[in-house]
Protein backbone atom coordinates (compact mmCIF):
# COMPACT_ATOMS: atom_id res chain seq x y z
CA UNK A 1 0.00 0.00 0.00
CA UNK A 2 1.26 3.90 -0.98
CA UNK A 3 0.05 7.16 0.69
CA UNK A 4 0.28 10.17 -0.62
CA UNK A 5 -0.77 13.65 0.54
CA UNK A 6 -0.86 17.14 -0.84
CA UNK A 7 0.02 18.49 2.24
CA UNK A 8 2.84 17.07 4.76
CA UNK A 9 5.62 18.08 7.23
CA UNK A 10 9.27 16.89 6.60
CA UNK A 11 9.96 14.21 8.24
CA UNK A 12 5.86 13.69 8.68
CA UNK A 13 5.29 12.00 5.07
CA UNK A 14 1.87 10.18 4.36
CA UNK A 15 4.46 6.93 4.16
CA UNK A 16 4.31 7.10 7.97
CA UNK A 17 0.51 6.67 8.29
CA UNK A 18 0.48 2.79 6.41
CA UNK A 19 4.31 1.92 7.54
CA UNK A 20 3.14 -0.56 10.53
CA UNK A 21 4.67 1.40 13.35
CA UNK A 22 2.55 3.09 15.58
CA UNK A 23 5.30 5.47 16.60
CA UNK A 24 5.62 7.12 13.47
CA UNK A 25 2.90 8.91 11.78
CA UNK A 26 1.72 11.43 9.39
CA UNK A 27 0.83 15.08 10.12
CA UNK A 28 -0.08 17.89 7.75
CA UNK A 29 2.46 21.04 7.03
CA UNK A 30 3.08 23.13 10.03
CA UNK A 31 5.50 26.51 10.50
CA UNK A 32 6.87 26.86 13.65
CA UNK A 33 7.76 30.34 14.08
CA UNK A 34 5.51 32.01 15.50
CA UNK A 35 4.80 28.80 17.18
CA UNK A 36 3.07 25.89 15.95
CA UNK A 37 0.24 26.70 12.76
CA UNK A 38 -1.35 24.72 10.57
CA UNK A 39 0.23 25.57 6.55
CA UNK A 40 -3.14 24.43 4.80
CA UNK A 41 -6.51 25.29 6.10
CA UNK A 42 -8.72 22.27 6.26
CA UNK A 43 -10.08 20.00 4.76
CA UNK A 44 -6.89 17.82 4.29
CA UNK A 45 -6.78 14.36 3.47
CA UNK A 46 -4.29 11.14 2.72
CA UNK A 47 -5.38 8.38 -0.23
CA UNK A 48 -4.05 4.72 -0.64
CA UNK A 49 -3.42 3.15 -3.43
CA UNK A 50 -4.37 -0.44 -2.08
CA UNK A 51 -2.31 -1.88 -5.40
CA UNK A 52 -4.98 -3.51 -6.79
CA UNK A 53 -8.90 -3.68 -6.57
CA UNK A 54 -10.32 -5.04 -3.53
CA UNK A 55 -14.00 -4.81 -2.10
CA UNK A 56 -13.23 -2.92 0.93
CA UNK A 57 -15.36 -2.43 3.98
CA UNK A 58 -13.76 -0.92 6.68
CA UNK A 59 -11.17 1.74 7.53
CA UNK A 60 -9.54 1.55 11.03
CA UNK A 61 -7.52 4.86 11.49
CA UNK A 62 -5.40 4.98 14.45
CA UNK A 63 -3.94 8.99 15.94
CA UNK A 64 -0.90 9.58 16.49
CA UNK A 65 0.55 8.24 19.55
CA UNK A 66 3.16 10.67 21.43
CA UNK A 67 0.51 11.68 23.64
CA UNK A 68 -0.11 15.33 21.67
CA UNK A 69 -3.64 15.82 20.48
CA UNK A 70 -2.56 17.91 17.66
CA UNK A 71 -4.18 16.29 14.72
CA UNK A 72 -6.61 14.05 15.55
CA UNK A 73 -9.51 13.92 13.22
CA UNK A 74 -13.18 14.59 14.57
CA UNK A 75 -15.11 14.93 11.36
CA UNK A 76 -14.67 12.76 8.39
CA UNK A 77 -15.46 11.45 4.92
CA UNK A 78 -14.12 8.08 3.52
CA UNK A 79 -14.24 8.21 -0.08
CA UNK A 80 -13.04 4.80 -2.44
CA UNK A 81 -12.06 5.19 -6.48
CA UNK A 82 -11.24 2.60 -9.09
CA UNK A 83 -9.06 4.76 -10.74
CA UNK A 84 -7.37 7.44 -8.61
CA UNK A 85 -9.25 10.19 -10.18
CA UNK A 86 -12.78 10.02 -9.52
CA UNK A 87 -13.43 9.20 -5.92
CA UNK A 88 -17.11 8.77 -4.26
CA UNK A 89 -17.70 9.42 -0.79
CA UNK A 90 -18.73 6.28 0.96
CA UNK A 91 -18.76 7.23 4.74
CA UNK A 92 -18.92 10.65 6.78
CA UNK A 93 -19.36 10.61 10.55
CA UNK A 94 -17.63 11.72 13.91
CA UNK A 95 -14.84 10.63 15.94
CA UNK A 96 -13.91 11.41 19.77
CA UNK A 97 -11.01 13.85 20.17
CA UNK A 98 -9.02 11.15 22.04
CA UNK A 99 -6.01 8.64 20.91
CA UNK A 100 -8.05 5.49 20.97
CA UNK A 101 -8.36 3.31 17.30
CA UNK A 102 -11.32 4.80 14.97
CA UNK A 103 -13.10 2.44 12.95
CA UNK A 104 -15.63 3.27 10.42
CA UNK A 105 -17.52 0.14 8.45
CA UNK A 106 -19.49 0.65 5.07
CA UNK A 107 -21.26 -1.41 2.42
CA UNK A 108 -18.37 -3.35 0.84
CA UNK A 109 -17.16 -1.60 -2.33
CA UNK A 110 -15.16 -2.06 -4.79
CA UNK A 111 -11.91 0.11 -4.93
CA UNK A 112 -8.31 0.44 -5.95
CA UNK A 113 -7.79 3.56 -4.00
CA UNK A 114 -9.50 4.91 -0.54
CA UNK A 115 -9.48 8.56 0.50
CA UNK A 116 -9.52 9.44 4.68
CA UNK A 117 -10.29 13.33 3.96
CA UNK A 118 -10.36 15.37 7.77
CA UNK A 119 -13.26 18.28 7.64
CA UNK A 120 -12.35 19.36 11.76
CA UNK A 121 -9.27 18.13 13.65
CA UNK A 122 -7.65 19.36 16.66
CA UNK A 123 -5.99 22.28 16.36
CA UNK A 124 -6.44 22.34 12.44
CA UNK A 125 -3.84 19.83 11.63
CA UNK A 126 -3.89 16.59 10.53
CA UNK A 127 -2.03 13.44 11.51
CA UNK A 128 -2.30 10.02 11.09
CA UNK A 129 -0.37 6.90 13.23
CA UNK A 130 -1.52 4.51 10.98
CA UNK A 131 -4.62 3.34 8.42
CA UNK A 132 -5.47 -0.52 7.79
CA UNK A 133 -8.67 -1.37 5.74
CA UNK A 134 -10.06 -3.96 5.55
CA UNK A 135 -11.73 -6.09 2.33
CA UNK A 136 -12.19 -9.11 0.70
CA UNK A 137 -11.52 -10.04 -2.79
């Protein structure tokens, strides 16, 4: 699986959120002089290219886990495309503001490529530990 994201910190790259170490994760571009603000306004989000088409059906998104809030995502939308291009959304909903897993389940759909777009996160950042999905062939 490949991330990739328009917007990410050095050293933060959307490789971090599907890398299988919960230590490292992806955030969005910051500046920290004056300290600490988001580069890009929100929405932000990171797509997979899953390699091949699979019928997916869930998306378990885990925060980062350094014990900083910055980043977690509270509002959502999965989307899922066949072709990188086109994408339709597939799930929208809320999460706590906390570092526990996330899960969101949908009607299994076919897709080659799965979209985790944030509408609200803390602080107005993004950041992402690590995203499995699951599917079936």
């Amino acid at each position: 699986i490949a991330a990739s994201a328009v917007s990410q910190a050095a050293g933060y790259e959307a490789s971090r959120a599907v890398d299988g170490n919960a230590s490292t994760f992806w955030h969005t571009a910051f500046v920290t002089s004056p300290c600490c603000a988001p580069v890009s306004p929100l929405p932000q989000s990171i797509v997979l290219n899953l390699g091949a088409s699979y019928k997916v059906s869930t998306l378990r998104y885990l925060p980062r886990q350094d014990g900083v809030p910055n980043g977690n995502i509270t509002t959502y939308n999965v989307y899922v495309s066949t072709d990188g291009v086109v994408f339709t959304k597939i799930a929208t909903g809320n999460w706590t503001d906390d570092a526990s897993l996330k899960t969101v389940s949908f009607t299994p759909t076919a897709a080659s490529y799965i979209q985790l777009e944030a509408t609200a996160a803390h602080g107005g950042y993004v950041s992402v530990s690590e995203i499995n999905i699951d599917f079936t062939n």
